[in-house]
PDB file of N, CA and C in Angstrom:
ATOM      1  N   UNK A   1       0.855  -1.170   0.000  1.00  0.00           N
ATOM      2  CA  UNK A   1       0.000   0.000   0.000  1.00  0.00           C
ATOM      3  C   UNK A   1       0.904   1.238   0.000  1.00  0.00           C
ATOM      4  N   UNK A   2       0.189   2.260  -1.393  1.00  0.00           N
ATOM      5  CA  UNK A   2       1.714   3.489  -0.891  1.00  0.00           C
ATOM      6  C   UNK A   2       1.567   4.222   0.456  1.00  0.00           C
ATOM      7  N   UNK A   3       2.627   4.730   0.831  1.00  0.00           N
ATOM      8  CA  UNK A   3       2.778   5.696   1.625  1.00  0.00           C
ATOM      9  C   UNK A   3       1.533   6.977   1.432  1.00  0.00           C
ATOM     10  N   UNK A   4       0.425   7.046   2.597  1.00  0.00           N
ATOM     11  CA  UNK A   4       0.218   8.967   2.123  1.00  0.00           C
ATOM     12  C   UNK A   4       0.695  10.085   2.115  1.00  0.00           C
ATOM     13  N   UNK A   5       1.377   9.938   2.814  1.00  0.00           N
ATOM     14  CA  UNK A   5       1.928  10.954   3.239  1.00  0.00           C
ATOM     15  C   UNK A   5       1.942  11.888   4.585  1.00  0.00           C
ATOM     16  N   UNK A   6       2.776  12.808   5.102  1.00  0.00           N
ATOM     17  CA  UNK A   6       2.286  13.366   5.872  1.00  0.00           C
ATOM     18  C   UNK A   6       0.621  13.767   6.096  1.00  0.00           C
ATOM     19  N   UNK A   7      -0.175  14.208   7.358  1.00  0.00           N
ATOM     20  CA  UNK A   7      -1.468  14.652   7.437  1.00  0.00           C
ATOM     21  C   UNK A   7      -1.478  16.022   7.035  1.00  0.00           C
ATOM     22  N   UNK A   8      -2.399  16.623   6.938  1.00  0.00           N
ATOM     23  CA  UNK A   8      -2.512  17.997   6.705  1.00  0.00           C
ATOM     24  C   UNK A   8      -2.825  18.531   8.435  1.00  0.00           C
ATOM     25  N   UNK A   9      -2.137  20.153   8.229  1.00  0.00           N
ATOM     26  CA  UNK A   9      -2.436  20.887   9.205  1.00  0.00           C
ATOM     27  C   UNK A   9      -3.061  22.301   8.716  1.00  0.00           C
ATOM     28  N   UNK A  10      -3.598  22.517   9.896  1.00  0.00           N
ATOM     29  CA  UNK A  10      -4.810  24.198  10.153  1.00  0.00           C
ATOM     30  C   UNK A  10      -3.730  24.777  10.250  1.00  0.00           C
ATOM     31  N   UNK A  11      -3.717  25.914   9.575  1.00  0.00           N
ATOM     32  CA  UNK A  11      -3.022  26.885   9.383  1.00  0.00           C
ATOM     33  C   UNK A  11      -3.375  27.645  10.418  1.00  0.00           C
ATOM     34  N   UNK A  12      -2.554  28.184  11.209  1.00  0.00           N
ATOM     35  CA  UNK A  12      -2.463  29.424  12.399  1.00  0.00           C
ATOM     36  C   UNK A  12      -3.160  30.345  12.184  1.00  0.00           C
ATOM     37  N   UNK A  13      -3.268  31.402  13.029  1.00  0.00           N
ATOM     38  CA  UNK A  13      -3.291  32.487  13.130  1.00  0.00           C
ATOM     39  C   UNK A  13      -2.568  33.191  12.934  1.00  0.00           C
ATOM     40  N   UNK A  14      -1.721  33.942  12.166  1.00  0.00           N
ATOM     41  CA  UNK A  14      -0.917  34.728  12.232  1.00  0.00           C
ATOM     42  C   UNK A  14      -0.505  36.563  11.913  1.00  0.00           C
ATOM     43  N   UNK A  15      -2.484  36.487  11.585  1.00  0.00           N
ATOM     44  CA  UNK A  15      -2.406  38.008  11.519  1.00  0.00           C
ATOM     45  C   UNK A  15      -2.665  38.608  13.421  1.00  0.00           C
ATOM     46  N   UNK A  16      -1.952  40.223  13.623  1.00  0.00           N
ATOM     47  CA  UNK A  16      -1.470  40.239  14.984  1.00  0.00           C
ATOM     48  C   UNK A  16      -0.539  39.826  15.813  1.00  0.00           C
ATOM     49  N   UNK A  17       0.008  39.165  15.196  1.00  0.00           N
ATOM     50  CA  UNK A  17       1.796  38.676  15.786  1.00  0.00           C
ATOM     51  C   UNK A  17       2.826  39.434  15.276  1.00  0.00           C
ATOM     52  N   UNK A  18       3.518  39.644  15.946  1.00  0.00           N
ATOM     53  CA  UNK A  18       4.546  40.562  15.609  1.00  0.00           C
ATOM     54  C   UNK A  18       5.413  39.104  14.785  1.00  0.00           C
ATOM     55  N   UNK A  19       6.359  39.729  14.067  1.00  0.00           N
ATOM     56  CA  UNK A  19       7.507  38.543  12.847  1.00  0.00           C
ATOM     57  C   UNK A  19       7.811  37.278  13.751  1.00  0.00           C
ATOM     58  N   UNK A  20       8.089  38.102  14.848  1.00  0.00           N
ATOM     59  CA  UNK A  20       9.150  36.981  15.263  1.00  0.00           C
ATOM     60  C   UNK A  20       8.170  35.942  15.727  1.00  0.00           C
ATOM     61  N   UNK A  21       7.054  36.154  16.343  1.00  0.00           N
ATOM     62  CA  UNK A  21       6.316  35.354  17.277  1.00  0.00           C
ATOM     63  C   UNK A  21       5.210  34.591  15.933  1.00  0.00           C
ATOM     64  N   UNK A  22       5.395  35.522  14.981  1.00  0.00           N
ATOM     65  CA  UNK A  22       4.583  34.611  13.482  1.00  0.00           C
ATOM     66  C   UNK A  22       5.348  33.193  13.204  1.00  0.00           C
ATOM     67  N   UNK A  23       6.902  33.622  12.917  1.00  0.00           N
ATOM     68  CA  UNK A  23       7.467  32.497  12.820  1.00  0.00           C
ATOM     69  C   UNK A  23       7.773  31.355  13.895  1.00  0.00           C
ATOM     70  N   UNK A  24       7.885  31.497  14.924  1.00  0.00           N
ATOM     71  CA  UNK A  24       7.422  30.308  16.113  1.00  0.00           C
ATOM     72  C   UNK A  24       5.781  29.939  15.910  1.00  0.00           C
ATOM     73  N   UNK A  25       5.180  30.652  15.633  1.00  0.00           N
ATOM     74  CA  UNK A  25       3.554  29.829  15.441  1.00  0.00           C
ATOM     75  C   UNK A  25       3.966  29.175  14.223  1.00  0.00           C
ATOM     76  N   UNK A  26       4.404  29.570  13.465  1.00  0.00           N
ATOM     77  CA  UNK A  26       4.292  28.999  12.007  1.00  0.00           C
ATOM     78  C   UNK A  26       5.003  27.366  12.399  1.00  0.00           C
ATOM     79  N   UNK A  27       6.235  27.453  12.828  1.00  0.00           N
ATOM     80  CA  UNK A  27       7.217  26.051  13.200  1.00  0.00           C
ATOM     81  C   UNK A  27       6.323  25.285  14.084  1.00  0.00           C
ATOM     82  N   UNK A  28       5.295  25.773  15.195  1.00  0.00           N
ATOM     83  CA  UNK A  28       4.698  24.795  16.150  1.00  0.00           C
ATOM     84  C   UNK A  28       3.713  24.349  15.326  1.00  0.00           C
ATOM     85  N   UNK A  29       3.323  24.737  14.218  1.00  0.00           N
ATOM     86  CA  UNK A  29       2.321  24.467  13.131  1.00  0.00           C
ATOM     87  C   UNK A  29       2.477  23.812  12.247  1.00  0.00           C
ATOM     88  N   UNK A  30       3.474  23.428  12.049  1.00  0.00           N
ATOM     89  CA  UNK A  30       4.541  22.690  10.838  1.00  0.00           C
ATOM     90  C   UNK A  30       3.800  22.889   9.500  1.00  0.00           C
ATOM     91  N   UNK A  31       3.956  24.202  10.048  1.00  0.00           N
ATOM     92  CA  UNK A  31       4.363  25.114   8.094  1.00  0.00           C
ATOM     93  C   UNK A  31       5.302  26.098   7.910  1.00  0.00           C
ATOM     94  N   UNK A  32       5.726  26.300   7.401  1.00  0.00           N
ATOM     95  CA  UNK A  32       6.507  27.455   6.588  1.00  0.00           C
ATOM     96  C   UNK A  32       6.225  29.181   7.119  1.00  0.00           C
ATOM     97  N   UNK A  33       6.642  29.991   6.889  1.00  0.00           N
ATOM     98  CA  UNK A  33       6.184  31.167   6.505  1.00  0.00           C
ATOM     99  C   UNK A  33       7.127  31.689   6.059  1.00  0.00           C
ATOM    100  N   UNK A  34       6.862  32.927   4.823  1.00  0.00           N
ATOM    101  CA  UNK A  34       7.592  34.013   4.243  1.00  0.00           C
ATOM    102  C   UNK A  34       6.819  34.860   4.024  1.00  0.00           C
ATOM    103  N   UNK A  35       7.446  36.176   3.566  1.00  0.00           N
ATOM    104  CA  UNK A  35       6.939  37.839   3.781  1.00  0.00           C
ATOM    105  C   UNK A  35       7.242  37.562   2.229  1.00  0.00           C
ATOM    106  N   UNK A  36       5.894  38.082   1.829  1.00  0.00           N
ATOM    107  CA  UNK A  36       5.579  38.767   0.839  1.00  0.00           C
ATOM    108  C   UNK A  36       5.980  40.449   0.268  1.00  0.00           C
ATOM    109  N   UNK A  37       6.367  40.933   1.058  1.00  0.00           N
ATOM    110  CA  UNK A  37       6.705  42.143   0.826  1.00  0.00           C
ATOM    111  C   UNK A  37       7.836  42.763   1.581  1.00  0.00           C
ATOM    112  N   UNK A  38       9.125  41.254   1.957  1.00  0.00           N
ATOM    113  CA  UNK A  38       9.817  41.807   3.117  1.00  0.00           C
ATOM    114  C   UNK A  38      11.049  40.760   2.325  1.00  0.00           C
ATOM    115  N   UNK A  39      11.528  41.546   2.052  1.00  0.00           N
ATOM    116  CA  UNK A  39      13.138  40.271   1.574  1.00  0.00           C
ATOM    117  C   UNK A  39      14.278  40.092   2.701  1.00  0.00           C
ATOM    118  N   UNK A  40      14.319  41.049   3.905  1.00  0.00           N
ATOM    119  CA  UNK A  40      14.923  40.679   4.420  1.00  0.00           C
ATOM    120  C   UNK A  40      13.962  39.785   6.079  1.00  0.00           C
ATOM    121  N   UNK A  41      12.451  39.189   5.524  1.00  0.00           N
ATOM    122  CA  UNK A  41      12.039  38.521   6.816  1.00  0.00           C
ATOM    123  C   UNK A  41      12.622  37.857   7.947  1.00  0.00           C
ATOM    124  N   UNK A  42      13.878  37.031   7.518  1.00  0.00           N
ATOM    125  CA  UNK A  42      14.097  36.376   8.852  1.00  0.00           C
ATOM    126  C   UNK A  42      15.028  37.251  10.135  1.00  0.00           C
ATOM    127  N   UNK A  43      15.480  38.555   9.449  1.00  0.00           N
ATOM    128  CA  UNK A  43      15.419  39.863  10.578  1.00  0.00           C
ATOM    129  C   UNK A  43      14.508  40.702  11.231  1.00  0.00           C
ATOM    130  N   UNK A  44      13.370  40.084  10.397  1.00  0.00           N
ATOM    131  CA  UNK A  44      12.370  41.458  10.679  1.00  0.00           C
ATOM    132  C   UNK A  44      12.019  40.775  12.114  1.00  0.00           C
ATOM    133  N   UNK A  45      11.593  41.618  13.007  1.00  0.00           N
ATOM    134  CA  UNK A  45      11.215  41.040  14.648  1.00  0.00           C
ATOM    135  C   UNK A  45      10.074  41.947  14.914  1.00  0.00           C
ATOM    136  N   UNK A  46       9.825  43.116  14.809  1.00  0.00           N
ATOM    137  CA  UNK A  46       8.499  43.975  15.662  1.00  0.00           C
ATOM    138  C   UNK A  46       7.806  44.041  14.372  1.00  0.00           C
ATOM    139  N   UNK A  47       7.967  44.364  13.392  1.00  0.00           N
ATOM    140  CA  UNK A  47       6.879  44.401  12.577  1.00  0.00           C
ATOM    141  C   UNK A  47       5.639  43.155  12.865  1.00  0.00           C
ATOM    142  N   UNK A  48       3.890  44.050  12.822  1.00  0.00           N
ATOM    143  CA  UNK A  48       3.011  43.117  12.991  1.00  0.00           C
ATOM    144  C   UNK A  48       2.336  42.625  11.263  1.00  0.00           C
ATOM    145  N   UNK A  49       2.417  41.054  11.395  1.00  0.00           N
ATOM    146  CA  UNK A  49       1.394  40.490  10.558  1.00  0.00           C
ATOM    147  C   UNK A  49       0.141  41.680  10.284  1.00  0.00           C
ATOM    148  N   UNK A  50      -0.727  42.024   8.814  1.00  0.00           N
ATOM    149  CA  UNK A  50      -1.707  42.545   8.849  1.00  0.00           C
ATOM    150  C   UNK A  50      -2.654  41.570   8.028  1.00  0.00           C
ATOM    151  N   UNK A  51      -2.136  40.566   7.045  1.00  0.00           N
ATOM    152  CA  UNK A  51      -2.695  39.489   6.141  1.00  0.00           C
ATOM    153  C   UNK A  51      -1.965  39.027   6.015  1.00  0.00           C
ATOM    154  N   UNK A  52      -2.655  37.577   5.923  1.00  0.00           N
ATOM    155  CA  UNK A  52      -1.716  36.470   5.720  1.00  0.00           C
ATOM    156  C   UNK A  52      -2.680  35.617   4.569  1.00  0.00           C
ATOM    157  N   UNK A  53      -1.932  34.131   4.136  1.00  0.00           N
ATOM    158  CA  UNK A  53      -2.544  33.805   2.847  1.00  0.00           C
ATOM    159  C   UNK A  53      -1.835  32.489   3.124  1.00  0.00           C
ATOM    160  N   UNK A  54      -2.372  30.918   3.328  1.00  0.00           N
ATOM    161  CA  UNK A  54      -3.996  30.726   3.320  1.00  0.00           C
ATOM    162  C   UNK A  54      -4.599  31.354   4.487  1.00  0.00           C
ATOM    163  N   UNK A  55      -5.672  31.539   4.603  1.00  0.00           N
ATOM    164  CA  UNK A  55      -6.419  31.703   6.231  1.00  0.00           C
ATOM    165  C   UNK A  55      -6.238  31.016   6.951  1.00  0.00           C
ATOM    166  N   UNK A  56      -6.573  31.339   8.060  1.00  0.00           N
ATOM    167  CA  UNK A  56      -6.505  30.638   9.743  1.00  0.00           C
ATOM    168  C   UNK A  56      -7.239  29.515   9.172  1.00  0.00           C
ATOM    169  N   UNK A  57      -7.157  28.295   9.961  1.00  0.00           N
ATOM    170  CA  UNK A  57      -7.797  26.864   9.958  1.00  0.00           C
ATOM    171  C   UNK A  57      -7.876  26.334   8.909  1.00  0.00           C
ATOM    172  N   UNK A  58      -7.194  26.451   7.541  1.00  0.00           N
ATOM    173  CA  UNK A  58      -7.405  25.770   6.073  1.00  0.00           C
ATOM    174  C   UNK A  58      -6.664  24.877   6.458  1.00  0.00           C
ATOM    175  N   UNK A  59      -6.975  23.589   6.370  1.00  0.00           N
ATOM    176  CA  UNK A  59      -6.353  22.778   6.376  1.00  0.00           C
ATOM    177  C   UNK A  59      -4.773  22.614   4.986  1.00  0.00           C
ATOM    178  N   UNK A  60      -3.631  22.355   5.571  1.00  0.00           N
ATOM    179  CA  UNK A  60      -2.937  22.325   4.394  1.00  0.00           C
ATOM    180  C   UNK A  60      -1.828  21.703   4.578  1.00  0.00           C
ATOM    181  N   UNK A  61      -1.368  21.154   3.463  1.00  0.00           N
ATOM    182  CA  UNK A  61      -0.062  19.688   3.716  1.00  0.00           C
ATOM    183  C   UNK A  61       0.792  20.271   5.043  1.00  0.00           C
ATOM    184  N   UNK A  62       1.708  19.673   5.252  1.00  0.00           N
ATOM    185  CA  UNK A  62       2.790  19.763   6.178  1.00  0.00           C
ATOM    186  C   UNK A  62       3.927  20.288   5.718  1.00  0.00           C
ATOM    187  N   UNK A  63       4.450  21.577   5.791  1.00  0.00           N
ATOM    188  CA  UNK A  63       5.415  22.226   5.480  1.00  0.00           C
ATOM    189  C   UNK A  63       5.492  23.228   4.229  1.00  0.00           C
ATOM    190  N   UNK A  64       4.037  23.463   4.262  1.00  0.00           N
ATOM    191  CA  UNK A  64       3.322  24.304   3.207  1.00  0.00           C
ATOM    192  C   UNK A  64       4.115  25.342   3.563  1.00  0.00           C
ATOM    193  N   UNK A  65       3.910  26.347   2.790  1.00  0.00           N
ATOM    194  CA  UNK A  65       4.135  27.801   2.874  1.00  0.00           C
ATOM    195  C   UNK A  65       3.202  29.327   2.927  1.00  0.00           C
ATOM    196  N   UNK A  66       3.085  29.594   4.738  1.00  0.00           N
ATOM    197  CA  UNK A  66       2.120  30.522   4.582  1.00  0.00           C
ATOM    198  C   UNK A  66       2.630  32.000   4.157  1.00  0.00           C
ATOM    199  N   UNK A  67       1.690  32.972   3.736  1.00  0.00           N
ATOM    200  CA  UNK A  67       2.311  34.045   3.132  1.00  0.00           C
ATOM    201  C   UNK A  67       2.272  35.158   4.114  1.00  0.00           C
ATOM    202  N   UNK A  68       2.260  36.078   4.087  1.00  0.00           N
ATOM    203  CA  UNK A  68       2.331  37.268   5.077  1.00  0.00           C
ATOM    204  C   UNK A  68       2.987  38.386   4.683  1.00  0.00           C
ATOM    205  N   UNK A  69       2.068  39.507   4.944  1.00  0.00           N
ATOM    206  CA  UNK A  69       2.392  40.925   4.555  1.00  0.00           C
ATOM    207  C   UNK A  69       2.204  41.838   6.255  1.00  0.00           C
ATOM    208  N   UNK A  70       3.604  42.987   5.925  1.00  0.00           N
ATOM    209  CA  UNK A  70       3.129  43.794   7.242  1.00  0.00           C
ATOM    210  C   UNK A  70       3.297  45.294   7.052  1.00  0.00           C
ATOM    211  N   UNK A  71       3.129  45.586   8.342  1.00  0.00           N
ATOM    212  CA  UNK A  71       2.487  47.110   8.101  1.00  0.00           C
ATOM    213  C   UNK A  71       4.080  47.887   9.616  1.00  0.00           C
ATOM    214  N   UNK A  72       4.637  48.258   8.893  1.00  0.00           N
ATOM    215  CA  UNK A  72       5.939  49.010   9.859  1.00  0.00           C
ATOM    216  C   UNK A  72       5.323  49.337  11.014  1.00  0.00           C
ATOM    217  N   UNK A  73       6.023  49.424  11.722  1.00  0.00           N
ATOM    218  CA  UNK A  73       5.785  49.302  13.364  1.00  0.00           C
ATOM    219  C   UNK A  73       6.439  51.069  13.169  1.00  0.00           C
ATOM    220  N   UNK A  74       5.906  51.765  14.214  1.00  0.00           N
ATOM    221  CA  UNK A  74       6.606  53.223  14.805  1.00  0.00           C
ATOM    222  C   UNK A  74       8.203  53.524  14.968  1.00  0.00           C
ATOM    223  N   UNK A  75       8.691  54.289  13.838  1.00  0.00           N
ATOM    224  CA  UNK A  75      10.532  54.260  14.090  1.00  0.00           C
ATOM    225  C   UNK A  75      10.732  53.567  12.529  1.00  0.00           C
ATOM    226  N   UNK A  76       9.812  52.811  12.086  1.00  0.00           N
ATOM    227  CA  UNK A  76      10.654  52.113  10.882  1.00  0.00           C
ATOM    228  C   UNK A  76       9.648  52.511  10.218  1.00  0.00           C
ATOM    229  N   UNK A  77       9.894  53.396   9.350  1.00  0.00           N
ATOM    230  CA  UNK A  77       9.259  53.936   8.310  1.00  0.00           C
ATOM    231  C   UNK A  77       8.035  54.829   8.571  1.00  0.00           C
ATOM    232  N   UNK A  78       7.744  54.878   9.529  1.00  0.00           N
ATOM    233  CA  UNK A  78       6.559  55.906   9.627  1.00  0.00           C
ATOM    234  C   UNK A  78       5.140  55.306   9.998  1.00  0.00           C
ATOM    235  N   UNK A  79       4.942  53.916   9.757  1.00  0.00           N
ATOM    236  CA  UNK A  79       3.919  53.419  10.012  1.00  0.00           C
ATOM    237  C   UNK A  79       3.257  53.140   8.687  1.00  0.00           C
ATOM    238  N   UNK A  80       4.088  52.888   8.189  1.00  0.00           N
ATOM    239  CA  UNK A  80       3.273  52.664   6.424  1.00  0.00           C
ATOM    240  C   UNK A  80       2.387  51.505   6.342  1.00  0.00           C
ATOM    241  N   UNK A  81       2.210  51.247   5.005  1.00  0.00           N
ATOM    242  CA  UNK A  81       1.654  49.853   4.718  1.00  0.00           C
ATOM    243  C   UNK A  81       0.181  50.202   5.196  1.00  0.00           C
ATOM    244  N   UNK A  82      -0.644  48.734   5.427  1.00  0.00           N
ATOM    245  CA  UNK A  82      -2.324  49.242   5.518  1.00  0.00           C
ATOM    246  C   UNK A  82      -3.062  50.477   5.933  1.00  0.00           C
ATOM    247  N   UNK A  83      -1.744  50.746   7.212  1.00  0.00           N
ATOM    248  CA  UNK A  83      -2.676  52.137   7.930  1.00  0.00           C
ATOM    249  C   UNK A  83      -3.646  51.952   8.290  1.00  0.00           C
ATOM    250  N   UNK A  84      -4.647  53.460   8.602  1.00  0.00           N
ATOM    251  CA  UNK A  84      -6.006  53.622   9.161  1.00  0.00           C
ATOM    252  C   UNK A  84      -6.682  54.896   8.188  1.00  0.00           C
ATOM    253  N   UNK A  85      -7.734  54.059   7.773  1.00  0.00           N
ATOM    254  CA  UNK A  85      -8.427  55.306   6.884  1.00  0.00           C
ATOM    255  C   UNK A  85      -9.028  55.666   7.356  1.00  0.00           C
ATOM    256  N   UNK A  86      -9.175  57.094   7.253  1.00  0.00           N
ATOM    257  CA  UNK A  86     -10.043  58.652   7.992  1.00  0.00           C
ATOM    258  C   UNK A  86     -10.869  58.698   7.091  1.00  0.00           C
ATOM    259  N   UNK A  87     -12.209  58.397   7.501  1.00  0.00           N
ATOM    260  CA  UNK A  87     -13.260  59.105   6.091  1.00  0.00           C
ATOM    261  C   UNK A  87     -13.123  60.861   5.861  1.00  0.00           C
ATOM    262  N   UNK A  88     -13.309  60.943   4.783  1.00  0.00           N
ATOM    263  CA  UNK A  88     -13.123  62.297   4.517  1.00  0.00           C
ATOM    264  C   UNK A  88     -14.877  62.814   4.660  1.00  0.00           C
ATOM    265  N   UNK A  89     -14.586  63.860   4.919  1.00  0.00           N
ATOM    266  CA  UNK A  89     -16.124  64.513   5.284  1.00  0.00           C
ATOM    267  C   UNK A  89     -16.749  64.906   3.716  1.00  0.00           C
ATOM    268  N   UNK A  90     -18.071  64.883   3.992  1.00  0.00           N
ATOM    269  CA  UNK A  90     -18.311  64.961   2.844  1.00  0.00           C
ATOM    270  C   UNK A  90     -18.486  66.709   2.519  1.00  0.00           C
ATOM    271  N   UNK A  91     -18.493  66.836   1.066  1.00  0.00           N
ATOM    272  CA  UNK A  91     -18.209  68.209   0.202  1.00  0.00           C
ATOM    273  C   UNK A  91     -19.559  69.070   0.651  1.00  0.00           C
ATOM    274  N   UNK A  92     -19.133  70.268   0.130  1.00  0.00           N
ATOM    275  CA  UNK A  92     -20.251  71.073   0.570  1.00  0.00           C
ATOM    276  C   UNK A  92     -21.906  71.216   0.465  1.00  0.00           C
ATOM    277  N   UNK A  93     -22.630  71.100   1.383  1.00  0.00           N
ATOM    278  CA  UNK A  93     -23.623  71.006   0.649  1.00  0.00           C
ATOM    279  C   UNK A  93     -24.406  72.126   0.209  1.00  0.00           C
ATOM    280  N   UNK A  94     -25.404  71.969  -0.901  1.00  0.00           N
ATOM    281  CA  UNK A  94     -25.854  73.266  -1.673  1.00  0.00           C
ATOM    282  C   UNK A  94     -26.744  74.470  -0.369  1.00  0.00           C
ATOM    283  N   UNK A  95     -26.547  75.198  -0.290  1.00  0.00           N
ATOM    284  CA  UNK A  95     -27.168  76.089   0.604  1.00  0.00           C
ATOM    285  C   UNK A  95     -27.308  77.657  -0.418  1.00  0.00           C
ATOM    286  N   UNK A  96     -27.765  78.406   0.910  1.00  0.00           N
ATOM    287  CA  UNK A  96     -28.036  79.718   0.103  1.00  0.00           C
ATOM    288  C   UNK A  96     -29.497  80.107  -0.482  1.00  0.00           C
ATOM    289  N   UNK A  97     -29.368  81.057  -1.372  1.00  0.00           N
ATOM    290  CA  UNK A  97     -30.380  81.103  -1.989  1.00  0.00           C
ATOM    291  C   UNK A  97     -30.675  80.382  -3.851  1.00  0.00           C
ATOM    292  N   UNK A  98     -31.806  79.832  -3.566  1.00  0.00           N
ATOM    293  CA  UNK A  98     -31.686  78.753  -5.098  1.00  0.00           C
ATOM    294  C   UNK A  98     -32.854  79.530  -5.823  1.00  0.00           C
ATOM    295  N   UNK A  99     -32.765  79.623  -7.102  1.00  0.00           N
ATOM    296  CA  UNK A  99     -33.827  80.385  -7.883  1.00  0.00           C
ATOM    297  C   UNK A  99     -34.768  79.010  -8.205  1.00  0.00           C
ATOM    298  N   UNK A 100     -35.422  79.417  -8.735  1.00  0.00           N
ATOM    299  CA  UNK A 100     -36.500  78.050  -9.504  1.00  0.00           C
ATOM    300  C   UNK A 100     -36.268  78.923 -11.117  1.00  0.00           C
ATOM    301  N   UNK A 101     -36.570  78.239 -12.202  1.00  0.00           N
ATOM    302  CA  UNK A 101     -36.889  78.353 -13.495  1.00  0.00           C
ATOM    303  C   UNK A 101     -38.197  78.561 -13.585  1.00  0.00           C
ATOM    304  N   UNK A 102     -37.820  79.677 -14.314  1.00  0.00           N
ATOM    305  CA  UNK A 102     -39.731  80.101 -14.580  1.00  0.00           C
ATOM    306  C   UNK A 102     -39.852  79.977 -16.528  1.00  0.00           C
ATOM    307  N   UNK A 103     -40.818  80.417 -16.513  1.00  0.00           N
ATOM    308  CA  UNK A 103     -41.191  79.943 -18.199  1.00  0.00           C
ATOM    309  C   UNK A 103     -40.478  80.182 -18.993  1.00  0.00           C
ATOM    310  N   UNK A 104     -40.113  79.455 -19.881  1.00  0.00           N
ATOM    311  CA  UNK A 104     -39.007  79.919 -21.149  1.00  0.00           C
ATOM    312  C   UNK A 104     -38.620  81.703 -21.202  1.00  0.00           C
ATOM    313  N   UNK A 105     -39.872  82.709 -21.208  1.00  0.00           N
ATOM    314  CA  UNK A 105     -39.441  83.813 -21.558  1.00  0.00           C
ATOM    315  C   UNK A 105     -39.548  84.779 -20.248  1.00  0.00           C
ATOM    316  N   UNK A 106     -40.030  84.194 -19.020  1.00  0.00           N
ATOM    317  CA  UNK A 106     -39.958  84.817 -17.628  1.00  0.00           C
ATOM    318  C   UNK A 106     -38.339  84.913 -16.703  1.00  0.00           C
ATOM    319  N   UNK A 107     -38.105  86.036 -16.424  1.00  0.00           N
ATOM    320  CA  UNK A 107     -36.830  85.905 -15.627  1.00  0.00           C
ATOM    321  C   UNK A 107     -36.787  84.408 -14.309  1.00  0.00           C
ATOM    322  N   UNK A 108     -36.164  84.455 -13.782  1.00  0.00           N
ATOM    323  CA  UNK A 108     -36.395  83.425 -12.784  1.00  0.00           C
ATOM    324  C   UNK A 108     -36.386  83.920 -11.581  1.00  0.00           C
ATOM    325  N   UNK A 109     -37.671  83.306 -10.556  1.00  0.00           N
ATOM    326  CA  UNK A 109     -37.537  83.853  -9.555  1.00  0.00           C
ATOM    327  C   UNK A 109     -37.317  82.946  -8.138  1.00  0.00           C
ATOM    328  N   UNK A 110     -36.844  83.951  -7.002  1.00  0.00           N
ATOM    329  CA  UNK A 110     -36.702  83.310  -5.725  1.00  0.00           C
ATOM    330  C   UNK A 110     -37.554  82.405  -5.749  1.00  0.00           C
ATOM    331  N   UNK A 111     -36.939  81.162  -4.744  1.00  0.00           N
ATOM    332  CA  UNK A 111     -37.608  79.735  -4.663  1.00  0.00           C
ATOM    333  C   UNK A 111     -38.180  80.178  -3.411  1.00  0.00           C
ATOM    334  N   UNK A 112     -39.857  80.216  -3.289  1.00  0.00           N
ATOM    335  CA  UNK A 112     -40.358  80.502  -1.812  1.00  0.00           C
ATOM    336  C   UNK A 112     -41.249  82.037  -1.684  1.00  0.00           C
ATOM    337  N   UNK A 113     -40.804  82.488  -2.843  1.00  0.00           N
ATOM    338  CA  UNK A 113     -41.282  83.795  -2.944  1.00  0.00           C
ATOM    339  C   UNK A 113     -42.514  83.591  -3.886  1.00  0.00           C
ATOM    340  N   UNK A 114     -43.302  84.767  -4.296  1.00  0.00           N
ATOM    341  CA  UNK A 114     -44.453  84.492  -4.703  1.00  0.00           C
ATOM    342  C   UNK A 114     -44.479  85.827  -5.717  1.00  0.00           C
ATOM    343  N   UNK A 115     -45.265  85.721  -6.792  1.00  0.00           N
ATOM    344  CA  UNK A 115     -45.188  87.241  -7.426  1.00  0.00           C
ATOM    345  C   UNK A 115     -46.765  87.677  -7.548  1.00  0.00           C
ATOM    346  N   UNK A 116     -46.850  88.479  -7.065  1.00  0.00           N
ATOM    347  CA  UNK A 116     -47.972  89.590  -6.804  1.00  0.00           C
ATOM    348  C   UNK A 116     -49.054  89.087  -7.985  1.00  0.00           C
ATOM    349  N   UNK A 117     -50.204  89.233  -7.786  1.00  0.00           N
ATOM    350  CA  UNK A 117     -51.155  88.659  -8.974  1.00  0.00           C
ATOM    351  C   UNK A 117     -51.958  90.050  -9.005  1.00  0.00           C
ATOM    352  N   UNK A 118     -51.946  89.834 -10.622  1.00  0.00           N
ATOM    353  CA  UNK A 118     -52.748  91.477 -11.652  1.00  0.00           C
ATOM    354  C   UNK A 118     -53.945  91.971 -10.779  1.00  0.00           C
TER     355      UNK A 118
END
């Protein structure tokens, strides 16, 4: 009968871990991990996980390779990467005084106002 092979394992958690503590989950997990956007990963230490790739609990062979992207920690670079988006407020709204359109050959008058009858 062949061999199956190793079992498959649930992939960690590893968004919220800072590098270093990603890669000890990753080894007690017996998978892999590398930075997607980090060539020098196996220095990186405070930077936190923000996505990772497969998700938490997918089951997946043994010694797979999970992916991971991060977002600079305070001091290294400014805090780049995902960030926090500020909604922008919205644009002005129309106020003032608004005319209405009056008949093709009538001037136009105040909206609210009334014009005197013959």
């Amino acid at each position: 009968m062949p061999d199956a092979g190793p079992p498959d394992v649930p992939v960690p958690k590893l968004v919220g871990l800072m590098a270093v503590d990603a890669r000890q989950a990753a080894r007690e997990h017996s998978v892999l991990v590398a930075a997607a956007d980090r060539d020098d990963f196996d220095q990186v230490t405070v930077e936190y996980v923000v996505r990772q790739y497969p998700l938490p609990g997918v089951e997946v062979p043994r010694d797979a390779v999970v992916t991971v992207w991060f977002d600079l920690g305070e001091g290294e670079g400014g805090g780049g990467g995902a960030g926090v988006r500020v909604p922008r407020a919205p644009g002005p709204r129309g106020g003032g005084m608004r005319r209405e359109l009056g008949e093709p050959d009538e001037p136009p008058t105040r909206a609210g106002s009334f014009s005197p009858c013959p």
